[in-house]
C-alpha atoms as a PDB file:
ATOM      1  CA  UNK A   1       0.000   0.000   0.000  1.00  0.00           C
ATOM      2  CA  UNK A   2       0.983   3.223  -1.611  1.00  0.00           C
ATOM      3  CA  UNK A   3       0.972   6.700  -0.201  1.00  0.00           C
ATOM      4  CA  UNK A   4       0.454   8.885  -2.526  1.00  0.00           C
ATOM      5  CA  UNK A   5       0.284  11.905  -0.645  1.00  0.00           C
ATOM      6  CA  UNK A   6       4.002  11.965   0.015  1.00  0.00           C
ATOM      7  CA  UNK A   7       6.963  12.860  -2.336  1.00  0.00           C
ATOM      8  CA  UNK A   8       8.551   9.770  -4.676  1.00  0.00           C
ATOM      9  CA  UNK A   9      11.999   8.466  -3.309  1.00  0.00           C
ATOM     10  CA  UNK A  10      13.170   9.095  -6.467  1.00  0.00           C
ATOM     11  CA  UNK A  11      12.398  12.625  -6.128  1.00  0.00           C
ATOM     12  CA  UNK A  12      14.217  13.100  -2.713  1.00  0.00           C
ATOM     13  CA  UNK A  13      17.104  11.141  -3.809  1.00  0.00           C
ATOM     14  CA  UNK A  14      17.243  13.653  -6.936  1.00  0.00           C
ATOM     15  CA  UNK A  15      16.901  16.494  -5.188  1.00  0.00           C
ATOM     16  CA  UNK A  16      19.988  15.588  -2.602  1.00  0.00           C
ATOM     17  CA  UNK A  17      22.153  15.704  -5.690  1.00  0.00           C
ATOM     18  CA  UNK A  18      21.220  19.349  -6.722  1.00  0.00           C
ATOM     19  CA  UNK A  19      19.018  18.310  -9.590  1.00  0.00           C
ATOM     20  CA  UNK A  20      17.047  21.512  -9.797  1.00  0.00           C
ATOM     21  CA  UNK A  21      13.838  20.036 -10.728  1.00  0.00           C
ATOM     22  CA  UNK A  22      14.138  17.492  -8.180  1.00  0.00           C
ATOM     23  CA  UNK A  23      14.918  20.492  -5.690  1.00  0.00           C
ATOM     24  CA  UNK A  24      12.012  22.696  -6.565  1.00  0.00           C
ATOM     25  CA  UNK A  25       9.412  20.117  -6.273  1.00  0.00           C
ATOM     26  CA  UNK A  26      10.776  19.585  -2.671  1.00  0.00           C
ATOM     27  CA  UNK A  27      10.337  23.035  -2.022  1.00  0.00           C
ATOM     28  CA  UNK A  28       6.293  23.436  -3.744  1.00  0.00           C
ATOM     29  CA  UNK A  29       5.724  20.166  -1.657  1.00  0.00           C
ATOM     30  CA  UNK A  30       6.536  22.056   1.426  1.00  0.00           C
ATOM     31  CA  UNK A  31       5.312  25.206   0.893  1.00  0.00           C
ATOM     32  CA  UNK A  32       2.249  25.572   2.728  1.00  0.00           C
ATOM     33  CA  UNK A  33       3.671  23.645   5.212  1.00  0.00           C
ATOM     34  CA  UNK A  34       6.298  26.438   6.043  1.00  0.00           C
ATOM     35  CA  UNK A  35       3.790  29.377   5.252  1.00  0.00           C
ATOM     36  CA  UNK A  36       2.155  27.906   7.705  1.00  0.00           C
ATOM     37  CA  UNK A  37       4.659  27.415  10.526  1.00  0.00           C
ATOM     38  CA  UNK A  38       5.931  31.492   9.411  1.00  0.00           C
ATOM     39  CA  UNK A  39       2.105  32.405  10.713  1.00  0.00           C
ATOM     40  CA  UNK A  40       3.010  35.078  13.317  1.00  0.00           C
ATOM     41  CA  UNK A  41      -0.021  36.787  15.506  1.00  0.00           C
ATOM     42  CA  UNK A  42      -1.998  35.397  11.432  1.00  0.00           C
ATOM     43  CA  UNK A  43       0.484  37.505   9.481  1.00  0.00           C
ATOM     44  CA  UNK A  44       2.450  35.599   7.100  1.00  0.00           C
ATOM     45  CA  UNK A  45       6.709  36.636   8.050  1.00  0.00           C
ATOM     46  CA  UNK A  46       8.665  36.791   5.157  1.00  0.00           C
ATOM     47  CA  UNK A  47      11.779  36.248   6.793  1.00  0.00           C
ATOM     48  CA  UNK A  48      11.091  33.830   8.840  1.00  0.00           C
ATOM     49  CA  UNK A  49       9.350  31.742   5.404  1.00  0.00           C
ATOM     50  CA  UNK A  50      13.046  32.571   4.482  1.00  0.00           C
ATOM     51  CA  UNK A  51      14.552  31.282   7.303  1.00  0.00           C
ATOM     52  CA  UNK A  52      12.992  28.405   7.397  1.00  0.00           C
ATOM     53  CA  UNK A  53      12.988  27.385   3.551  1.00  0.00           C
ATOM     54  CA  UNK A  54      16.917  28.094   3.446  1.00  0.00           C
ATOM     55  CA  UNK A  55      17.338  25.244   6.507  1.00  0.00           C
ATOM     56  CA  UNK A  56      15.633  22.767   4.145  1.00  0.00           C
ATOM     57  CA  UNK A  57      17.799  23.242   1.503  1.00  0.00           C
ATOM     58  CA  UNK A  58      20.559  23.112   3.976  1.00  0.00           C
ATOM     59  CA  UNK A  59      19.503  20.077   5.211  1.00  0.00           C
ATOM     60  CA  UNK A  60      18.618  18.713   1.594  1.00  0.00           C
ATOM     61  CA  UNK A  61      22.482  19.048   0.371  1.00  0.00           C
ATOM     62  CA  UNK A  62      23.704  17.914   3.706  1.00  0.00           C
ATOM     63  CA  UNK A  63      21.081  14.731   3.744  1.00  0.00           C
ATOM     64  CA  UNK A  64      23.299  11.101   2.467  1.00  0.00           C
ATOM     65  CA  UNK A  65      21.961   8.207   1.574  1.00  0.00           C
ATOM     66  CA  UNK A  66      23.496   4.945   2.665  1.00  0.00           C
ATOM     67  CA  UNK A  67      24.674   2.824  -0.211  1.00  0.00           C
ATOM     68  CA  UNK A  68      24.064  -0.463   0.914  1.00  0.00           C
ATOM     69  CA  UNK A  69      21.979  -2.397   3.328  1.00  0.00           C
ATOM     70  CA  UNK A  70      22.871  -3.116   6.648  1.00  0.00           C
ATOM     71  CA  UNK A  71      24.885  -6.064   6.965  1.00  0.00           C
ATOM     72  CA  UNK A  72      22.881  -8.785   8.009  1.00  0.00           C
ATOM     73  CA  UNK A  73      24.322 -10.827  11.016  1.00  0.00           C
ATOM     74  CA  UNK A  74      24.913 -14.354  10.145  1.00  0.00           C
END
């Protein structure tokens, strides 16, 4: 069972390699999410929508992948 509401792993694994697509499709995906969470006293803060947008792509670039499995004990 599929869902479909979240971002491919394709997608994410794209976007941690700077594919620019990849990256901006991230970014729409979260969007409301971090207009949201910039909400201060109702009033949408553009720095803080800054703020927190630049910490996700921070954390995008900095995210790795591990390229195998864990070993399996035996």
């Amino acid at each position: 069972m599929r869902n479909n509401r979240l971002l491919p792993y394709e997608t994410i694994v794209q976007a941690t390699s700077g594919e620019p697509e990849a990256v901006n499709t991230v970014l729409q995906y979260y969007s409301r999410r971090i207009r949201y969470a910039a909400l201060v006293d109702g009033q949408a803060d553009k720095d803080i929508e800054e703020y927190i947008t630049e910490t996700l792509l921070k954390a995008l670039f900095k995210f790795r992948f591990l390229d195998s499995p864990s070993p399996t004990t035996e």
